[in-house]
PDB file of N, CA and C in Angstrom:
ATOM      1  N   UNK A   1     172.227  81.390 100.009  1.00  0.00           N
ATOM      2  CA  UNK A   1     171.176  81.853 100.886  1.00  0.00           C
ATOM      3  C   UNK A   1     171.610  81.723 102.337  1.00  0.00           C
ATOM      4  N   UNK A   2     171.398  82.940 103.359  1.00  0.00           N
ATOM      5  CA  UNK A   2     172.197  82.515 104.202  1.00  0.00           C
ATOM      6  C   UNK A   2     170.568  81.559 105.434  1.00  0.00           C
ATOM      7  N   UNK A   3     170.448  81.378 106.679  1.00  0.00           N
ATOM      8  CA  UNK A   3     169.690  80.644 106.865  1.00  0.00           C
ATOM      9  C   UNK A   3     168.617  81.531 107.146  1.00  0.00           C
ATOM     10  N   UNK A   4     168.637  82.737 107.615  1.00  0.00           N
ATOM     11  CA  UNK A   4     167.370  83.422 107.816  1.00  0.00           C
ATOM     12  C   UNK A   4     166.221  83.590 106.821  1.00  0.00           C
ATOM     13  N   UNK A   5     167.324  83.172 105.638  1.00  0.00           N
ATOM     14  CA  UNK A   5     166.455  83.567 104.338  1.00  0.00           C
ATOM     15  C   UNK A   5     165.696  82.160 103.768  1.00  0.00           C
ATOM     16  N   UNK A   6     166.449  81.239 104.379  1.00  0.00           N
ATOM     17  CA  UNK A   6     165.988  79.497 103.887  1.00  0.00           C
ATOM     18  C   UNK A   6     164.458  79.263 105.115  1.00  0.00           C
ATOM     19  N   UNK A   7     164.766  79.640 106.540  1.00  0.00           N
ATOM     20  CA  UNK A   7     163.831  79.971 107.331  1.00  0.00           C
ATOM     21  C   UNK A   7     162.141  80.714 107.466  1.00  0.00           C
ATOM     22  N   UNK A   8     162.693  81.980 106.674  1.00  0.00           N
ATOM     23  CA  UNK A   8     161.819  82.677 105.985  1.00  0.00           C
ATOM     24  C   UNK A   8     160.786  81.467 104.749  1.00  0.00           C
ATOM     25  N   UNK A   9     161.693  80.912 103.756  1.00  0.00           N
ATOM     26  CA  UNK A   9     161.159  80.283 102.969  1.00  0.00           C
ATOM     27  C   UNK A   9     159.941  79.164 103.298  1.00  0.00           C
ATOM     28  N   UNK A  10     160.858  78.702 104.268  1.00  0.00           N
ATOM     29  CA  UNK A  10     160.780  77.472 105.172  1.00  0.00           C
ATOM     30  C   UNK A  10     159.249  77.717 105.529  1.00  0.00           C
ATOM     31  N   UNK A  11     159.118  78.678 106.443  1.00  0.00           N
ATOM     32  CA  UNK A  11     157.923  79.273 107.441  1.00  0.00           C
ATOM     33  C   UNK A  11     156.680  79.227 106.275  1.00  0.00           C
ATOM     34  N   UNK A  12     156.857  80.465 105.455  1.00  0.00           N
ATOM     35  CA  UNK A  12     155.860  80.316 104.621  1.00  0.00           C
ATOM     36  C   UNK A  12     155.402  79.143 104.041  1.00  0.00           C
ATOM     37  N   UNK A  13     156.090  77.987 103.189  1.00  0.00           N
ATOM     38  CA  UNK A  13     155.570  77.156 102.979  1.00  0.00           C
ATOM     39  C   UNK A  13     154.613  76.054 104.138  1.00  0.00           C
ATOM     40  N   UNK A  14     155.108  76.116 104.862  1.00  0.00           N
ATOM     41  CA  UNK A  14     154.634  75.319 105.971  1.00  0.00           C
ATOM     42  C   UNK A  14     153.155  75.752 106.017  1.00  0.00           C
ATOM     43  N   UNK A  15     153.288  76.886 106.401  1.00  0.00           N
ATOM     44  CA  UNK A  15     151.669  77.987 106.626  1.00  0.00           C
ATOM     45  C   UNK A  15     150.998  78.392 105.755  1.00  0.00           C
ATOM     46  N   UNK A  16     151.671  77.638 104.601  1.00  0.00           N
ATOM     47  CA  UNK A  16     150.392  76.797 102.982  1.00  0.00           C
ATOM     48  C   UNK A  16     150.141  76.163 103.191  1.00  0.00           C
ATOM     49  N   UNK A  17     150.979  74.804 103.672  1.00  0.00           N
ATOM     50  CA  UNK A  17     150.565  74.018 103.411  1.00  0.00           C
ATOM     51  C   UNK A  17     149.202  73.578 104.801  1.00  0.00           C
ATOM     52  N   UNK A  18     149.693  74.450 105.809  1.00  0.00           N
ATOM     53  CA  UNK A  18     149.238  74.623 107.185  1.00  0.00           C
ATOM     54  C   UNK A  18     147.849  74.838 106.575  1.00  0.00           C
ATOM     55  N   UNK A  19     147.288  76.068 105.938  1.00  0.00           N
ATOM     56  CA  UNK A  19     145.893  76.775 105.691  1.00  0.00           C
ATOM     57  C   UNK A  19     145.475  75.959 104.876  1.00  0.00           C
ATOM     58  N   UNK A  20     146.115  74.905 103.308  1.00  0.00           N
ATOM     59  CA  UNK A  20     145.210  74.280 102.460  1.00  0.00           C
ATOM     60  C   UNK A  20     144.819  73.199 102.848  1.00  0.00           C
ATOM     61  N   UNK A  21     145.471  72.785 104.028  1.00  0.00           N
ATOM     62  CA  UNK A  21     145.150  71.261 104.449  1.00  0.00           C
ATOM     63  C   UNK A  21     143.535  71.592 105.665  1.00  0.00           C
ATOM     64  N   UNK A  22     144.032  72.750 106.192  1.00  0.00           N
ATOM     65  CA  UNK A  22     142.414  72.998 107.094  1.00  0.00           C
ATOM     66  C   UNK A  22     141.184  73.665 106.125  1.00  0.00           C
ATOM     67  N   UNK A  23     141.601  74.459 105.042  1.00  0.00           N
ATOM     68  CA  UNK A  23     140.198  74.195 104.318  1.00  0.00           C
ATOM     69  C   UNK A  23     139.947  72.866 103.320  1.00  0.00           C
ATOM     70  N   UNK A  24     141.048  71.986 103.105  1.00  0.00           N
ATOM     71  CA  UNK A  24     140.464  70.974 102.739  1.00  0.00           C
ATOM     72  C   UNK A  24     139.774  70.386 103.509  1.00  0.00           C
ATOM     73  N   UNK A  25     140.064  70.181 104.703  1.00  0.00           N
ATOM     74  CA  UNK A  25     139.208  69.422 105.871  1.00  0.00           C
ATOM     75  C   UNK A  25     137.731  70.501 105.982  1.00  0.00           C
ATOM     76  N   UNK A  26     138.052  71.669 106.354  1.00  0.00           N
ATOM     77  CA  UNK A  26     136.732  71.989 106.470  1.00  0.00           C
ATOM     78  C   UNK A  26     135.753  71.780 104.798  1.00  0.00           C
ATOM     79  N   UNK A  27     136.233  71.964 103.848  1.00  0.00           N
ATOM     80  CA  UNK A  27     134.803  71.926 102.403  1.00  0.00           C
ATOM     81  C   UNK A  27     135.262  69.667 102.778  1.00  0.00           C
ATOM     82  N   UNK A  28     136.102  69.076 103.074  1.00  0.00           N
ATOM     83  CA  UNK A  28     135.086  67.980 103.355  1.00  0.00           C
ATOM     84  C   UNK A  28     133.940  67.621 104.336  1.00  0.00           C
ATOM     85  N   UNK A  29     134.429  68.312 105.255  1.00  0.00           N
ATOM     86  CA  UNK A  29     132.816  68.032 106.862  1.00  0.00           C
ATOM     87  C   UNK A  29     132.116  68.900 106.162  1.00  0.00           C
ATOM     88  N   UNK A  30     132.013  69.901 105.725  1.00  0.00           N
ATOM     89  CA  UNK A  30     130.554  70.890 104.885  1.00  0.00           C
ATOM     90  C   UNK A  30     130.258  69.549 103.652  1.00  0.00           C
ATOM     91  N   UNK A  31     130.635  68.978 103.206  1.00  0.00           N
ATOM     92  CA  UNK A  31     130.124  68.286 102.238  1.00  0.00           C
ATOM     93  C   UNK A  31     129.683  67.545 103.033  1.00  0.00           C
ATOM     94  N   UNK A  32     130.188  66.567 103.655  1.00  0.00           N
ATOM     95  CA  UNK A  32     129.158  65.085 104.884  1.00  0.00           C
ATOM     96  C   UNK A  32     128.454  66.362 105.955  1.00  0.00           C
ATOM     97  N   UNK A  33     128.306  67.375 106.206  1.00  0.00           N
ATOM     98  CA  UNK A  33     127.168  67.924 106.800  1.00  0.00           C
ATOM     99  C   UNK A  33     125.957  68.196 105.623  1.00  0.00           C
ATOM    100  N   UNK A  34     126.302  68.783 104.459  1.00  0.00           N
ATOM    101  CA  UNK A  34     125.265  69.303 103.510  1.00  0.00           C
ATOM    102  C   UNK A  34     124.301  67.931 103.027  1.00  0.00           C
ATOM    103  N   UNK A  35     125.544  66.711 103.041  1.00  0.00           N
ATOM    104  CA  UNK A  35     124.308  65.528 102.595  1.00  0.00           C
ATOM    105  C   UNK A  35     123.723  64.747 103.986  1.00  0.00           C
ATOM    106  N   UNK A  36     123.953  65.253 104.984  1.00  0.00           N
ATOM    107  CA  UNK A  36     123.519  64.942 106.373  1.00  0.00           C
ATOM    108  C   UNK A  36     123.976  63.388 106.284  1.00  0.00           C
ATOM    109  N   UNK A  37     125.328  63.183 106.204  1.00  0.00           N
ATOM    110  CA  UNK A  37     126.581  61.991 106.550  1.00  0.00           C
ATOM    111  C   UNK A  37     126.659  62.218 108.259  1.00  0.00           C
ATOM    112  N   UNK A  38     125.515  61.765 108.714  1.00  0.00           N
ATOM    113  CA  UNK A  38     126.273  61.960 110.061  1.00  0.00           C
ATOM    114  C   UNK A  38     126.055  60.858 110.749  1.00  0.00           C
ATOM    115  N   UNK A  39     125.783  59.431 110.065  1.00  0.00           N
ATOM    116  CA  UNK A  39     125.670  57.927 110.903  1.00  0.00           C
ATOM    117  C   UNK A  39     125.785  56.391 109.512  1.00  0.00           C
ATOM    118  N   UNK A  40     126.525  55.705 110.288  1.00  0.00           N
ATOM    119  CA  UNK A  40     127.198  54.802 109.156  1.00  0.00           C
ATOM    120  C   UNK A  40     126.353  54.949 107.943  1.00  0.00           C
ATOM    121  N   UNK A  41     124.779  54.485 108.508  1.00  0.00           N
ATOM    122  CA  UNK A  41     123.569  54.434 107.288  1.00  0.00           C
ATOM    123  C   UNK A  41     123.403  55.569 106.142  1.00  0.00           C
ATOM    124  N   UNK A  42     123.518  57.237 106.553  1.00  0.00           N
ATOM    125  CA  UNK A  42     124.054  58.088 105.727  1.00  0.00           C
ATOM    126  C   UNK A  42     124.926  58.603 105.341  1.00  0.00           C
ATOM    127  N   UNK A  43     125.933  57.347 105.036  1.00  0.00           N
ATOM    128  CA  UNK A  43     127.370  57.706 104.438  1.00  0.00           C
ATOM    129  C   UNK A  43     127.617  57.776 103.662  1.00  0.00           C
ATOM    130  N   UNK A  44     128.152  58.773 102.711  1.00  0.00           N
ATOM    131  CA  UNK A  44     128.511  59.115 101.735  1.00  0.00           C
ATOM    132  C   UNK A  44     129.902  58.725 100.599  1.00  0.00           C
ATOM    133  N   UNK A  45     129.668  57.999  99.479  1.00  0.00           N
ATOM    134  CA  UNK A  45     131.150  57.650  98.643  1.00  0.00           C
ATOM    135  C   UNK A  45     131.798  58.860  98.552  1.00  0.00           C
ATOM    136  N   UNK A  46     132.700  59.207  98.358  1.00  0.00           N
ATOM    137  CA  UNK A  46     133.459  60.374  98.129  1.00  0.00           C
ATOM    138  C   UNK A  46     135.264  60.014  97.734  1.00  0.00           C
ATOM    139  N   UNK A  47     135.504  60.112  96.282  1.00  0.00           N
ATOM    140  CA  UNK A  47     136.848  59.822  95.348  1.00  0.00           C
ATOM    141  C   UNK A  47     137.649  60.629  96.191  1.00  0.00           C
ATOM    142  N   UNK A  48     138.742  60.443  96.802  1.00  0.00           N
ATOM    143  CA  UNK A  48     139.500  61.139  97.812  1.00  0.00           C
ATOM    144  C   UNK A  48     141.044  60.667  96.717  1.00  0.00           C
ATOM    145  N   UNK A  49     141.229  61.871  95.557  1.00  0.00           N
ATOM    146  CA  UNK A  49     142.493  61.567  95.252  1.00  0.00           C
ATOM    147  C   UNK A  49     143.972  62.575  95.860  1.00  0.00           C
ATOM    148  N   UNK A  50     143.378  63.718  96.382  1.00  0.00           N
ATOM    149  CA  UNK A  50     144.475  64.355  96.974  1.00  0.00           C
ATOM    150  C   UNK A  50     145.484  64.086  98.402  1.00  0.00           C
ATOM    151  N   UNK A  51     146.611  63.643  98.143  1.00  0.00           N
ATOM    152  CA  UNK A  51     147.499  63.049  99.048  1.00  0.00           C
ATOM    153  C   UNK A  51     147.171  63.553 100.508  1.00  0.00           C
ATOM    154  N   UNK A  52     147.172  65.344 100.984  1.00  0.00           N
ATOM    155  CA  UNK A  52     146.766  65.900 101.566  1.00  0.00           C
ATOM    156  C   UNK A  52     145.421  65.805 102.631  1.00  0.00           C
ATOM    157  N   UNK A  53     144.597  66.044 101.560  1.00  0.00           N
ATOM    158  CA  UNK A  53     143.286  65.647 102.042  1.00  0.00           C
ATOM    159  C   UNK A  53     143.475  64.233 102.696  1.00  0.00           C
ATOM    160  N   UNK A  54     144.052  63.150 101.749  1.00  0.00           N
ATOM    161  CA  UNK A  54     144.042  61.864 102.364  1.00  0.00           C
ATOM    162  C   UNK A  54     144.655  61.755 104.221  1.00  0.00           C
ATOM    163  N   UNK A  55     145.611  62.362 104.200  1.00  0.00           N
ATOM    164  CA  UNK A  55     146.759  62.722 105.212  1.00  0.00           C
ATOM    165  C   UNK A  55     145.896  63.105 106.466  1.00  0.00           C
ATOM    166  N   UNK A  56     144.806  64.109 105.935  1.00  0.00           N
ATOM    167  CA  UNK A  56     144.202  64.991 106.711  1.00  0.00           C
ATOM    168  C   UNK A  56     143.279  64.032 107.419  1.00  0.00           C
ATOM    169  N   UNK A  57     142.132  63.205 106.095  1.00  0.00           N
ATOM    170  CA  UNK A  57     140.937  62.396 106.764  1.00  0.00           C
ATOM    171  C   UNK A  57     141.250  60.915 107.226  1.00  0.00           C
ATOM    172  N   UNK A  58     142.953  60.442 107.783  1.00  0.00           N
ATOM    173  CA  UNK A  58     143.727  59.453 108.229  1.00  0.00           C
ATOM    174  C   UNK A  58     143.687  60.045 109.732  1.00  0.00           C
ATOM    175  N   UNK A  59     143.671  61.244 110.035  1.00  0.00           N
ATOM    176  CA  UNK A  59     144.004  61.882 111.065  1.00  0.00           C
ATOM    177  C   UNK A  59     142.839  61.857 111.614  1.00  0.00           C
ATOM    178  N   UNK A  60     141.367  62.689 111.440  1.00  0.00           N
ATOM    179  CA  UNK A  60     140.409  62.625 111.492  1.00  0.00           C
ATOM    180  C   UNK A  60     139.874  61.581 112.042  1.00  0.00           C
ATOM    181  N   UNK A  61     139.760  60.317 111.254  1.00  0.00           N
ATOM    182  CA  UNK A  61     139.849  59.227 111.365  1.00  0.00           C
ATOM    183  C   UNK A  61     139.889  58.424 112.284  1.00  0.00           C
ATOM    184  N   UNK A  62     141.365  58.299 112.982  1.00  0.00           N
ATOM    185  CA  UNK A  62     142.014  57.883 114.279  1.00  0.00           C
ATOM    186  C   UNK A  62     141.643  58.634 115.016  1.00  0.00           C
ATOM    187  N   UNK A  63     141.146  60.045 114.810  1.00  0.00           N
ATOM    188  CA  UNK A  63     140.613  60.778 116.331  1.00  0.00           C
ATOM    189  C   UNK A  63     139.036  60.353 116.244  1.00  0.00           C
ATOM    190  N   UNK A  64     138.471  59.655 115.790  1.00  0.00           N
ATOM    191  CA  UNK A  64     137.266  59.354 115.956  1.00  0.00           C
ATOM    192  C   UNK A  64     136.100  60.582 114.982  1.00  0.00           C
ATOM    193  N   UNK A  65     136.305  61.150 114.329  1.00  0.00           N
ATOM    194  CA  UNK A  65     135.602  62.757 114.134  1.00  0.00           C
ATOM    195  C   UNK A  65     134.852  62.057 112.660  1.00  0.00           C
ATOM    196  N   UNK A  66     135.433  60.954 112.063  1.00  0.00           N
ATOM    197  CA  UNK A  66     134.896  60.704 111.003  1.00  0.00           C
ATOM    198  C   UNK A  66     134.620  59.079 111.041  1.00  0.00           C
ATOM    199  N   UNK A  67     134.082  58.385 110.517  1.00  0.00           N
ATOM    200  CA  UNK A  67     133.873  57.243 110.201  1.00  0.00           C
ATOM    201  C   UNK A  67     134.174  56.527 108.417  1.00  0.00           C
ATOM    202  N   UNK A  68     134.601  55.423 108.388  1.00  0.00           N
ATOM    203  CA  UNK A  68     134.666  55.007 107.516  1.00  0.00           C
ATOM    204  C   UNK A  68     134.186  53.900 107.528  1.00  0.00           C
ATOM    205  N   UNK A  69     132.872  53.354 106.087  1.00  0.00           N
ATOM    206  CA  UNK A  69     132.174  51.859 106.008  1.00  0.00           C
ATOM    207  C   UNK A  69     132.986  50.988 105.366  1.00  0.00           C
ATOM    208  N   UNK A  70     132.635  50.087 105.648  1.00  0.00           N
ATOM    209  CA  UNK A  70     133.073  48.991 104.946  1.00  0.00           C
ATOM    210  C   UNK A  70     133.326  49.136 103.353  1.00  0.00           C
ATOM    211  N   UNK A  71     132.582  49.878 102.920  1.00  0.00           N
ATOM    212  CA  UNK A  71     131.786  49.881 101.459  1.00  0.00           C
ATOM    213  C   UNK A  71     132.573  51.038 100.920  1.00  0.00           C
ATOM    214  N   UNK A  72     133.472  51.884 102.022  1.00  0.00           N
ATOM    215  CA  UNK A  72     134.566  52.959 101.424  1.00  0.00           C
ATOM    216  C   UNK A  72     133.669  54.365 101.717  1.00  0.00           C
ATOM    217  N   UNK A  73     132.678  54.488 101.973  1.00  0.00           N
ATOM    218  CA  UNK A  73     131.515  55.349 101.981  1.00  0.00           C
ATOM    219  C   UNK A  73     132.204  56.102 103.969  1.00  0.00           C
ATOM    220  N   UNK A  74     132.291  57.391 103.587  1.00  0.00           N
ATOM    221  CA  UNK A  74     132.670  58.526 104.869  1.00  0.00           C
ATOM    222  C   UNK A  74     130.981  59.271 105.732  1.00  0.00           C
ATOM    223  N   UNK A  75     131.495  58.968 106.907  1.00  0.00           N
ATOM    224  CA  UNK A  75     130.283  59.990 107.423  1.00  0.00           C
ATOM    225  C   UNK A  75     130.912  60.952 108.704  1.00  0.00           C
ATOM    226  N   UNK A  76     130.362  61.488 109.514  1.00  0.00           N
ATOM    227  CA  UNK A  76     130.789  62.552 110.444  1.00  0.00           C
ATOM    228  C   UNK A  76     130.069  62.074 111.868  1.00  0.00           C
ATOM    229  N   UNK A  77     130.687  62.353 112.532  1.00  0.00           N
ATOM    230  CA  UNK A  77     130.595  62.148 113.875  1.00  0.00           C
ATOM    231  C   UNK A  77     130.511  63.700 114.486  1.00  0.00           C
ATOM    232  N   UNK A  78     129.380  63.997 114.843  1.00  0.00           N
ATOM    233  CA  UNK A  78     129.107  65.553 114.797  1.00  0.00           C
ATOM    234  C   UNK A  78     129.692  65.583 116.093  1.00  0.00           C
ATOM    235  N   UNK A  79     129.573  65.173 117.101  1.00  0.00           N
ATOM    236  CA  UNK A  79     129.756  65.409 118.819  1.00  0.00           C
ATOM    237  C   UNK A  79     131.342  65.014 118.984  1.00  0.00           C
ATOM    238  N   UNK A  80     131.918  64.072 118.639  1.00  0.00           N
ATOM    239  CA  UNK A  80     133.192  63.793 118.039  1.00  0.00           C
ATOM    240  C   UNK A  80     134.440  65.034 117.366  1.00  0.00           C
ATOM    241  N   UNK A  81     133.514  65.657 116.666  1.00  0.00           N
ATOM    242  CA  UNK A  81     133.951  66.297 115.645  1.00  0.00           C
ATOM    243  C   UNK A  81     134.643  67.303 116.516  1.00  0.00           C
ATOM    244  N   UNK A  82     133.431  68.149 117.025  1.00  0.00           N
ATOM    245  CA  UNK A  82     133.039  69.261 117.828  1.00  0.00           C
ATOM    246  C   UNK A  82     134.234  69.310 118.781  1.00  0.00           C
ATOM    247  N   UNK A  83     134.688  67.953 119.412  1.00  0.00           N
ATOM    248  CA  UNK A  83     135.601  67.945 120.938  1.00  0.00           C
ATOM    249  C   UNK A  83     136.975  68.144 120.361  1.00  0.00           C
ATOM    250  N   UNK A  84     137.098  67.420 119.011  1.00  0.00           N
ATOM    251  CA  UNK A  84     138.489  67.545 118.411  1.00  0.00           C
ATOM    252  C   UNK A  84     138.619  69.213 118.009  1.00  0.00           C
ATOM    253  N   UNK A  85     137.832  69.923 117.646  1.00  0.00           N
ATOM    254  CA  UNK A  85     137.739  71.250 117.563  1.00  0.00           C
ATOM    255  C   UNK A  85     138.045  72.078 118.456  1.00  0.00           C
ATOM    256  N   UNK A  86     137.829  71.640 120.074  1.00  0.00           N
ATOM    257  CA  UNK A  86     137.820  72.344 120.953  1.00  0.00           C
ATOM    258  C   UNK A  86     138.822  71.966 121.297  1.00  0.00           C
ATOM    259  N   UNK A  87     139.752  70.881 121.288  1.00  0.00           N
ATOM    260  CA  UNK A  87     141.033  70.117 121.930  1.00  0.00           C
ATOM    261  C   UNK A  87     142.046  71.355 120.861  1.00  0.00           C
ATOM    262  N   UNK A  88     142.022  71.214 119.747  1.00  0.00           N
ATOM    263  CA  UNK A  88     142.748  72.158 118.614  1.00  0.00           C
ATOM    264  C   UNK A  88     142.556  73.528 118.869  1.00  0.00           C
ATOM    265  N   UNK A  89     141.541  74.239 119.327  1.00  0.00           N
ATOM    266  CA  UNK A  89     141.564  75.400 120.215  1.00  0.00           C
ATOM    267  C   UNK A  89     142.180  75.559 121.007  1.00  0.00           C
ATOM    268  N   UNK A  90     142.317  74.813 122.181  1.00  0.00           N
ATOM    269  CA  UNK A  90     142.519  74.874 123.313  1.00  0.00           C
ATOM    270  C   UNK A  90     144.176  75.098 122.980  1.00  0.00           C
ATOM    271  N   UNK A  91     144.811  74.089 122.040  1.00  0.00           N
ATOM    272  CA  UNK A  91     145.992  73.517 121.988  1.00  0.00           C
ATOM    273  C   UNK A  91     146.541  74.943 121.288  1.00  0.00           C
ATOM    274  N   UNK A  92     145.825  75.836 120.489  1.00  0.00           N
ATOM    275  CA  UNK A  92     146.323  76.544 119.789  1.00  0.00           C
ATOM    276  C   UNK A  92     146.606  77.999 120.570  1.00  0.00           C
ATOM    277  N   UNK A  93     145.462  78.286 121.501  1.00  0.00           N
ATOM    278  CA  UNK A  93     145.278  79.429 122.543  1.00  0.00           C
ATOM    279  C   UNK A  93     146.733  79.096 123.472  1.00  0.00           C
ATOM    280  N   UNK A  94     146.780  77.607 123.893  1.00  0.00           N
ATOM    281  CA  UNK A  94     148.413  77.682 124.892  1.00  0.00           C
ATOM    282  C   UNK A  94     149.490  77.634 124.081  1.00  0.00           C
ATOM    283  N   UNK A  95     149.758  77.267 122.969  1.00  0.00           N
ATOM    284  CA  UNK A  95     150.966  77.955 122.047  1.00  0.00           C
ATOM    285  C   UNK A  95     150.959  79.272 122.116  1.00  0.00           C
ATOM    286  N   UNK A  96     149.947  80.174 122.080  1.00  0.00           N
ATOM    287  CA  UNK A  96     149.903  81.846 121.693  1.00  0.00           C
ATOM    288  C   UNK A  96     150.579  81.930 122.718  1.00  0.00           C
ATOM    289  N   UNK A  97     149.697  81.748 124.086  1.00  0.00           N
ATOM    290  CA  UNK A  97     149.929  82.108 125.451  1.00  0.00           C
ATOM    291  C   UNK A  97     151.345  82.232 125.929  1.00  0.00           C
ATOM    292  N   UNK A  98     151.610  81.240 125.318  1.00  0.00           N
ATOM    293  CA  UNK A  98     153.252  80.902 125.470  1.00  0.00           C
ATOM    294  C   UNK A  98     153.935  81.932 125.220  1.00  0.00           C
ATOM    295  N   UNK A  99     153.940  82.159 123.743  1.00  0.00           N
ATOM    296  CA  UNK A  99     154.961  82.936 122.871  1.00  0.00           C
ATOM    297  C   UNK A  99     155.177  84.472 123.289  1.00  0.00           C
ATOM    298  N   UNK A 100     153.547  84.678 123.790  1.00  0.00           N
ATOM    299  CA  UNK A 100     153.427  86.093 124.373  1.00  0.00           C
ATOM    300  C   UNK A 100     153.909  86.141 125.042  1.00  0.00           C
ATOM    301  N   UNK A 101     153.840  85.253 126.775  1.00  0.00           N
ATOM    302  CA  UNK A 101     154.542  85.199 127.935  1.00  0.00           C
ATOM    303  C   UNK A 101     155.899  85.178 127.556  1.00  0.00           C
ATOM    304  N   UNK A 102     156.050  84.175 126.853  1.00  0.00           N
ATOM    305  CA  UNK A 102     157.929  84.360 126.644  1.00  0.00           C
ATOM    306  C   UNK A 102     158.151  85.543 126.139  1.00  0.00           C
ATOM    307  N   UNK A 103     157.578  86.459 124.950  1.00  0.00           N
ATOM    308  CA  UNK A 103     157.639  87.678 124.518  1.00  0.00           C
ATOM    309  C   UNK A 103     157.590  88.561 125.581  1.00  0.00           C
ATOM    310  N   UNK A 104     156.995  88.584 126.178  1.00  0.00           N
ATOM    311  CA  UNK A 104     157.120  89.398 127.320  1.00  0.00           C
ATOM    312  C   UNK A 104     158.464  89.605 128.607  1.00  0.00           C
ATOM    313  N   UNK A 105     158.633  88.483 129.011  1.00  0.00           N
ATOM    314  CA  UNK A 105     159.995  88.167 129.573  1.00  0.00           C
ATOM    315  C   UNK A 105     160.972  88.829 128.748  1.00  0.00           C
ATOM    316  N   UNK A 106     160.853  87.982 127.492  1.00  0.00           N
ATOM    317  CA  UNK A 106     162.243  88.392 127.087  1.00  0.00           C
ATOM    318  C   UNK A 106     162.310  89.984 126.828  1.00  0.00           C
ATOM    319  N   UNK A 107     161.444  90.869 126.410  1.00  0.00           N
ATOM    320  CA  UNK A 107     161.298  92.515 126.738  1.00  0.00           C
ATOM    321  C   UNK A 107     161.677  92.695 127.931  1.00  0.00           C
ATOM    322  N   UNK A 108     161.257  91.986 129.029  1.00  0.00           N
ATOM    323  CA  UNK A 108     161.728  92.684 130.515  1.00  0.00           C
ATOM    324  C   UNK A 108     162.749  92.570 130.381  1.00  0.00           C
ATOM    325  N   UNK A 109     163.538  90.756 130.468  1.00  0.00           N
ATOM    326  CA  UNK A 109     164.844  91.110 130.712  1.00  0.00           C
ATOM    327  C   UNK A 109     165.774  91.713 130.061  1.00  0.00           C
ATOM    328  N   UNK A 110     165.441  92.291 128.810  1.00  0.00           N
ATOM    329  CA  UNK A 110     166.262  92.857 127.887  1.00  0.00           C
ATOM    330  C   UNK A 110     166.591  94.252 128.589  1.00  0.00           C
ATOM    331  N   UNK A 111     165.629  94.817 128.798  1.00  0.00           N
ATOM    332  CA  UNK A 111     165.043  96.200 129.356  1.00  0.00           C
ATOM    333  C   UNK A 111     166.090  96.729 130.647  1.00  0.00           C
ATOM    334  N   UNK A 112     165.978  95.149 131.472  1.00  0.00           N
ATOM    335  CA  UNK A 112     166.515  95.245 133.230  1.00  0.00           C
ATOM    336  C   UNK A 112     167.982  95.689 132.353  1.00  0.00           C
ATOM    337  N   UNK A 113     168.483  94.652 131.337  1.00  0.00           N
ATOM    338  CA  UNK A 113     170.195  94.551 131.064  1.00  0.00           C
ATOM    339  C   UNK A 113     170.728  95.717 130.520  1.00  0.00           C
ATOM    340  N   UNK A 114     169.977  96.608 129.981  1.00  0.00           N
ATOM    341  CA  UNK A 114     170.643  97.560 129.276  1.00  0.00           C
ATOM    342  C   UNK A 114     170.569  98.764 130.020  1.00  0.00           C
TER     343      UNK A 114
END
């Protein structure tokens, strides 16, 4: 395989594993929103055996967006939640921004050289 083709491989998997790990996160906050998990007292048990998911609500977690009781029981931090959402926006709009701007350059200067 030469590397464009291991690259290729490469990319796609990533941007599985990229999309199953954000709807795992999102059907878990729809589950602690649907049972209204949103303060230690309405926290919810929830069997968390997928490595992934685990990976995901470790992350969560440390950014403050979720809570965990004593008792193992998860709830949501709605206002919390919301800012980490908008920080991951934000973060995702200046990657684009980027790639375009550099996309763009690199068309000009291609353009000026030939």
């Amino acid at each position: 395989m030469r590397a464009v083709e291991i690259l290729k491989v490469l990319g796609s998997i990533v941007a599985a594993l990229g999309f199953t790990s954000i709807a795992l996160e999102r059907r878990f906050v729809k589950l602690l929103v649907r049972h209204r998990a949103n303060s230690p007292e309405g926290a919810i048990y929830v069997s968390v055996r997928n490595p992934l998911l685990l990976w995901r609500l470790s992350r969560l977690s440390s950014a403050g967006a979720i809570g965990l009781t004593e008792g193992g029981r998860y709830f949501l931090r709605p206002d919390e939640y919301a800012g980490l959402r908008r920080s991951r926006r934000k973060r995702a709009l200046a990657i684009v921004g980027f790639f375009l701007v550099a996309s763009c350059v690199y068309l000009l200067l291609s353009r000026l050289w030939v």
